[in-house]
Structure formats: C-alpha cells, structure tokens
C-alpha atoms as a PDB file:
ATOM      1  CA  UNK A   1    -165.467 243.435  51.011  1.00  0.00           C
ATOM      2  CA  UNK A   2    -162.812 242.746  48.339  1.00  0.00           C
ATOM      3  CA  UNK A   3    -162.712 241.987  45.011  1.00  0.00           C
ATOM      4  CA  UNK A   4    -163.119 238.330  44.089  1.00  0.00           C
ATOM      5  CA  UNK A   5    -160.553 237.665  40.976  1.00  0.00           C
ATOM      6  CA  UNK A   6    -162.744 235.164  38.815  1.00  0.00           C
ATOM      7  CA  UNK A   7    -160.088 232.848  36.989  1.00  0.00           C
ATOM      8  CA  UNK A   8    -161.134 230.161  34.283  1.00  0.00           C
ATOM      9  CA  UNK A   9    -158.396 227.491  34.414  1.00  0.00           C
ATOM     10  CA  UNK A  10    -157.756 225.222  31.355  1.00  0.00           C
ATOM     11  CA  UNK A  11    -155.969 222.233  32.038  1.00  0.00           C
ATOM     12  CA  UNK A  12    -156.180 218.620  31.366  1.00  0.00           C
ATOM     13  CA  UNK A  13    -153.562 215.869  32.384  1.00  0.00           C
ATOM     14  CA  UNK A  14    -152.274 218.834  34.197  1.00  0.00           C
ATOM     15  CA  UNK A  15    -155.165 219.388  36.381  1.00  0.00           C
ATOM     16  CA  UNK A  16    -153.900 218.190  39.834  1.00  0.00           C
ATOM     17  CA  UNK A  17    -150.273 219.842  39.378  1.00  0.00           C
ATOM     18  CA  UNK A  18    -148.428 221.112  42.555  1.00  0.00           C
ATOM     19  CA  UNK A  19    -147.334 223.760  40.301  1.00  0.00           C
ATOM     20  CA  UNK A  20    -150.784 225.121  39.511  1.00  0.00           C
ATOM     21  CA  UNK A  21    -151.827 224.618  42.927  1.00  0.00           C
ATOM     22  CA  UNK A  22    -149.135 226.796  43.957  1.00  0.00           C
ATOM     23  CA  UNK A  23    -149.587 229.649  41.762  1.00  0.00           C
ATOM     24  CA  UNK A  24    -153.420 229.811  42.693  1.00  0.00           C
ATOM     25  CA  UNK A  25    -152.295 229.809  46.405  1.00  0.00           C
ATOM     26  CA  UNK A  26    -150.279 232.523  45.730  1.00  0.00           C
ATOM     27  CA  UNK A  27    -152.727 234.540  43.747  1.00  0.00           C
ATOM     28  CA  UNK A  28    -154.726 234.776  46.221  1.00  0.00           C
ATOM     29  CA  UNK A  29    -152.617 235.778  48.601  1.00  0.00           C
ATOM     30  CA  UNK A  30    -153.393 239.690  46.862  1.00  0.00           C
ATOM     31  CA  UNK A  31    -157.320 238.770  47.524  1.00  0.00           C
ATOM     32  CA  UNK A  32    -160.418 236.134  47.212  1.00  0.00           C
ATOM     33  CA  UNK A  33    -159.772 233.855  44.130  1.00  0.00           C
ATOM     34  CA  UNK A  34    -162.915 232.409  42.372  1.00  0.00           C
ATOM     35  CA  UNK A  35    -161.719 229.260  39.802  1.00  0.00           C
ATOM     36  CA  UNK A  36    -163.579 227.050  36.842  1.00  0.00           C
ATOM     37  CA  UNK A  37    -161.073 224.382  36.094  1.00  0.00           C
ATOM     38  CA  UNK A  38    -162.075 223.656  32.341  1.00  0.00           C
ATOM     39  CA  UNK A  39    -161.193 220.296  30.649  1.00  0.00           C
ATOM     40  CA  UNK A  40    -161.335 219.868  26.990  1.00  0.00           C
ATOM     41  CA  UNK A  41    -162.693 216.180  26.469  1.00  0.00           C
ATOM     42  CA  UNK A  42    -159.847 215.973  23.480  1.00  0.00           C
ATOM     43  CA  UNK A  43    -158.461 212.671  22.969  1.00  0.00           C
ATOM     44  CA  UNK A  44    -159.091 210.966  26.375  1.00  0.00           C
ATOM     45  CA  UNK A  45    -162.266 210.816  26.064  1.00  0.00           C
ATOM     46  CA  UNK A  46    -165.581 212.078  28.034  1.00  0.00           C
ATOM     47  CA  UNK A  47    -164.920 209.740  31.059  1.00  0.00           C
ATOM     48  CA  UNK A  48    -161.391 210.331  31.242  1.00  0.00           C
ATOM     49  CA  UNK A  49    -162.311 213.929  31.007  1.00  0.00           C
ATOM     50  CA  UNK A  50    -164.534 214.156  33.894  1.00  0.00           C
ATOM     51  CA  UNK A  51    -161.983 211.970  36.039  1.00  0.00           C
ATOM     52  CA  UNK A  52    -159.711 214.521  35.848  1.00  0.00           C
ATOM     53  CA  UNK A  53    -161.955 217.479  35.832  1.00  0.00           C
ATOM     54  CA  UNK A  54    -163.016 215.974  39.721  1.00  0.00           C
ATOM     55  CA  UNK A  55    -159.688 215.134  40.754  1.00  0.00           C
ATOM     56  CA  UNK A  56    -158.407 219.030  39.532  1.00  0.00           C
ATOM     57  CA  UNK A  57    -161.384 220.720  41.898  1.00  0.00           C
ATOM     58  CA  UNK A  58    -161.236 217.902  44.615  1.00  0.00           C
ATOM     59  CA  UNK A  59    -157.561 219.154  44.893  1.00  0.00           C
ATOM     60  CA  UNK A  60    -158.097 223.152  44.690  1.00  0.00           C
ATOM     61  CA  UNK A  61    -160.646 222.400  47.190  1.00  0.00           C
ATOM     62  CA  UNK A  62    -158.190 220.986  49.316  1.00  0.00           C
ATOM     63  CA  UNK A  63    -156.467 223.549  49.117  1.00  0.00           C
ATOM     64  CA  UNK A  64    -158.968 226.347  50.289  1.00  0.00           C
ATOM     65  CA  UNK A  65    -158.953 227.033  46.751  1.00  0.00           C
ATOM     66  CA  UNK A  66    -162.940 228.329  45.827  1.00  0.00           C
ATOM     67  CA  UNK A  67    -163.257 226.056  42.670  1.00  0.00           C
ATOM     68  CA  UNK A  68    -165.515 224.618  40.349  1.00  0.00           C
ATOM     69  CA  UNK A  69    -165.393 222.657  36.761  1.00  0.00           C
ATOM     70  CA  UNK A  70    -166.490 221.836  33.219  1.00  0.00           C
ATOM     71  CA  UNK A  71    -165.818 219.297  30.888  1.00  0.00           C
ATOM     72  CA  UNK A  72    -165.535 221.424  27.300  1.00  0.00           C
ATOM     73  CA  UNK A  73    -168.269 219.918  25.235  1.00  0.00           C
ATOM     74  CA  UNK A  74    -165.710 220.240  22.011  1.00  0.00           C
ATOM     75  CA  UNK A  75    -162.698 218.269  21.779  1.00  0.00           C
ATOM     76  CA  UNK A  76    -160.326 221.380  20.804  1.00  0.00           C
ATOM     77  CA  UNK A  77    -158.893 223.160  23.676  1.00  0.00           C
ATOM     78  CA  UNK A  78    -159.394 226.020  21.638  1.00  0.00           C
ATOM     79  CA  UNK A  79    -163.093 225.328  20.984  1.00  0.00           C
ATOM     80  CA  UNK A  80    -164.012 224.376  24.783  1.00  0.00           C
ATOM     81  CA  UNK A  81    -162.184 227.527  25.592  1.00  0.00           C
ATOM     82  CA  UNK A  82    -164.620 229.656  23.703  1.00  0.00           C
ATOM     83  CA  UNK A  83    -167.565 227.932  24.609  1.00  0.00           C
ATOM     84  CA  UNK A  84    -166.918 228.357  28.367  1.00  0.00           C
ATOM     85  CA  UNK A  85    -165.303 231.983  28.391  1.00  0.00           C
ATOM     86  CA  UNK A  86    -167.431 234.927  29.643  1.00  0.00           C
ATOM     87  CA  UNK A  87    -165.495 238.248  29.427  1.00  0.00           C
ATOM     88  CA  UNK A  88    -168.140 239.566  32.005  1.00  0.00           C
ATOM     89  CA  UNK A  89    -167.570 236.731  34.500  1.00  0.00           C
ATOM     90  CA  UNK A  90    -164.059 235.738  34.018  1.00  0.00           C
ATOM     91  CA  UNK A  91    -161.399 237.918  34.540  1.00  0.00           C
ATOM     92  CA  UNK A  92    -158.120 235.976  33.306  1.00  0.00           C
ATOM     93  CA  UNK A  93    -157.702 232.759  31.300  1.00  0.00           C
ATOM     94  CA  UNK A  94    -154.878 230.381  32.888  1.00  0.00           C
ATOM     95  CA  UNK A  95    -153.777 227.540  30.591  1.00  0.00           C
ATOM     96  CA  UNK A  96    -151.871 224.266  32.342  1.00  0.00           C
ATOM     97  CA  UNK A  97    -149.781 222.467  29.928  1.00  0.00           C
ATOM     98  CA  UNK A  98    -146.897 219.563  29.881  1.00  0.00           C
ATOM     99  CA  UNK A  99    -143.722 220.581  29.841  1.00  0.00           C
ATOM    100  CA  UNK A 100    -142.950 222.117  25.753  1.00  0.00           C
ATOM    101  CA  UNK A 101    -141.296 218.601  24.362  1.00  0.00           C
ATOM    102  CA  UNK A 102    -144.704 216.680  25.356  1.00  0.00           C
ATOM    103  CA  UNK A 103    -146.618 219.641  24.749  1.00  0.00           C
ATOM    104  CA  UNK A 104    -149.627 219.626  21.815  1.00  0.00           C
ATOM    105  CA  UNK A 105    -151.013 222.725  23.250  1.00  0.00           C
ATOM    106  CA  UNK A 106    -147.900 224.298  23.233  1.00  0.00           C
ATOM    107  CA  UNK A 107    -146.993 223.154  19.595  1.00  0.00           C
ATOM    108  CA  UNK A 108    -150.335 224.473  18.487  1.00  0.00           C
ATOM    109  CA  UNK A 109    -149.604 227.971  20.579  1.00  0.00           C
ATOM    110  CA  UNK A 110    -152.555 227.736  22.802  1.00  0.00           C
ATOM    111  CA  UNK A 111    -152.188 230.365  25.269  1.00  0.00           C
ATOM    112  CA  UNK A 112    -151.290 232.699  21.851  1.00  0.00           C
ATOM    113  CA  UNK A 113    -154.365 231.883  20.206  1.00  0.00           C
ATOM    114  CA  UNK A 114    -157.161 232.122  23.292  1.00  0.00           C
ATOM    115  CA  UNK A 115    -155.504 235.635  23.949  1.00  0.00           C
ATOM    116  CA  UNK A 116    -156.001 236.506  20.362  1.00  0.00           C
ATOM    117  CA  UNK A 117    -159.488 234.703  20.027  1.00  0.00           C
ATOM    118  CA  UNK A 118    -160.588 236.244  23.806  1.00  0.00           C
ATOM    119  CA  UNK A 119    -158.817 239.275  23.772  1.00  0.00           C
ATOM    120  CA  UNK A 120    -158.658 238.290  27.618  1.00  0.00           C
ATOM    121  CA  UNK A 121    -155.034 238.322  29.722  1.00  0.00           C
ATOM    122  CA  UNK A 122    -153.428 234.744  29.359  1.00  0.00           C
ATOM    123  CA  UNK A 123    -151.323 233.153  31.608  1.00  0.00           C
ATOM    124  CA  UNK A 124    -148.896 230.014  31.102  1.00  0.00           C
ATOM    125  CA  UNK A 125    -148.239 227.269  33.824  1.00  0.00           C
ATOM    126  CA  UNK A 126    -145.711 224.876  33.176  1.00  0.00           C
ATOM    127  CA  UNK A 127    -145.218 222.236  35.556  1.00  0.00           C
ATOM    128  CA  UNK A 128    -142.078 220.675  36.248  1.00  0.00           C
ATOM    129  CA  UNK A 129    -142.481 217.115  36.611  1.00  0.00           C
ATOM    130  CA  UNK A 130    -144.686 215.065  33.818  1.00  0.00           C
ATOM    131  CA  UNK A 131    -147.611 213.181  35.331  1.00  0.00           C
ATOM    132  CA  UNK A 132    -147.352 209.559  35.079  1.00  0.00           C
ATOM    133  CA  UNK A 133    -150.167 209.001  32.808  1.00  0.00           C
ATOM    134  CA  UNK A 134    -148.768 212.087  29.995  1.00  0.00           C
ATOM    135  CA  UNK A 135    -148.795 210.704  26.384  1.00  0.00           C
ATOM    136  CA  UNK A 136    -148.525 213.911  24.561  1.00  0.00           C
ATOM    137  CA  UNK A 137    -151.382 215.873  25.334  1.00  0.00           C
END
C-alpha cells in the first residue's frame, strides 16, 4: 500500500483556483494525496469563510482530490495556521495566495514565516488570473 502524502492547504479567495487544483493533481500523480484546505476567517468574515472553505473541497473533490476543511478560528493566517498544523499528521504546508501586487499574505511573507514558526516544508501557489471577488486579501 503506498504512502498517503498528508498536505494542509491554506488558502482563502484562492481556494477554488485551477492553478492549485492543478498542482494537487499533479502531486499525486507520485502517490495517494490526503488534503485539509484551511481558511483563515480574516477580514471576510465567518460566513464568507465557510463559503469558500465548501466551495475549495467541493472542487478538490471534483477532482478525485481526497479533501477536507477548516475555517481557522483566528483571523491571522498566521494564527489559524498554527492552530490547525500537526507535524505528526501533516506532512507539508501549501499556502494559495493572489498574485504579489494584491497580495497581503505575500506583503506580510507568509509562506516565510509558517516555515519558520512550523519548521515544516512550505510551498507557494500563485495563481495566474485574480478571482473576481479579490480585494486585497
């Protein structure tokens, strides 16, 4: 039987992006691919939150992708992070983000500072095209 990969995806507006659905096709290409989709409440908003939390794992579930989701209980990406992450469960940390210009995560150097804080491999996906609802998150 081979090794499941356990991935903890953070992502927010970014949550439905062809280009993370791509990569996590891809990845598993090498073997069985386990995902939690994480989204930080931030500024949207609980309900907002949770929208896009189901729409991220409806989507990776259409796509044969073995997912399921939280909602980070704190509004900093950086917060949720830590309160979801389980070195013993998860095996890499995946963070979505806008593209750099619309990018808070990126202006805060997210993916820098969950490596640091998880000690945990971090990966970057940047999609190419902004989602139609993006306002600088």
């Amino acid at each position: 039987m081979p090794w499941t990969t356990h991935l903890l995806v953070v992502a927010s507006q970014t949550a439905q992006a062809p280009e993370l659905i791509a990569y996590l096709r891809e990845r598993a290409r090498s073997g069985p691919l386990r995902v939690t989709l994480l989204v930080p409440v931030e500024l949207a908003g609980r309900e907002r939150a949770l929208e896009r939390l189901n729409g991220g794992v409806h989507a990776l579930q259409e796509a044969s992708i073995d997912a399921s989701g939280a909602v980070g209980a704190d509004g900093d990406a950086l917060h949720a992070v830590l309160d979801v992450y389980d070195r013993h469960r998860h095996d890499e940390i995946i963070i979505v983000t806008l593209p750099e210009h619309l990018s808070r995560w990126l202006g805060c150097d997210l993916p820098h500072r969950v490596e640091q804080a998880t000690g945990a491999l971090v990966r970057h996906v940047e999609p190419r095209a902004v989602p139609a609802q993006a306002v600088r998150a």
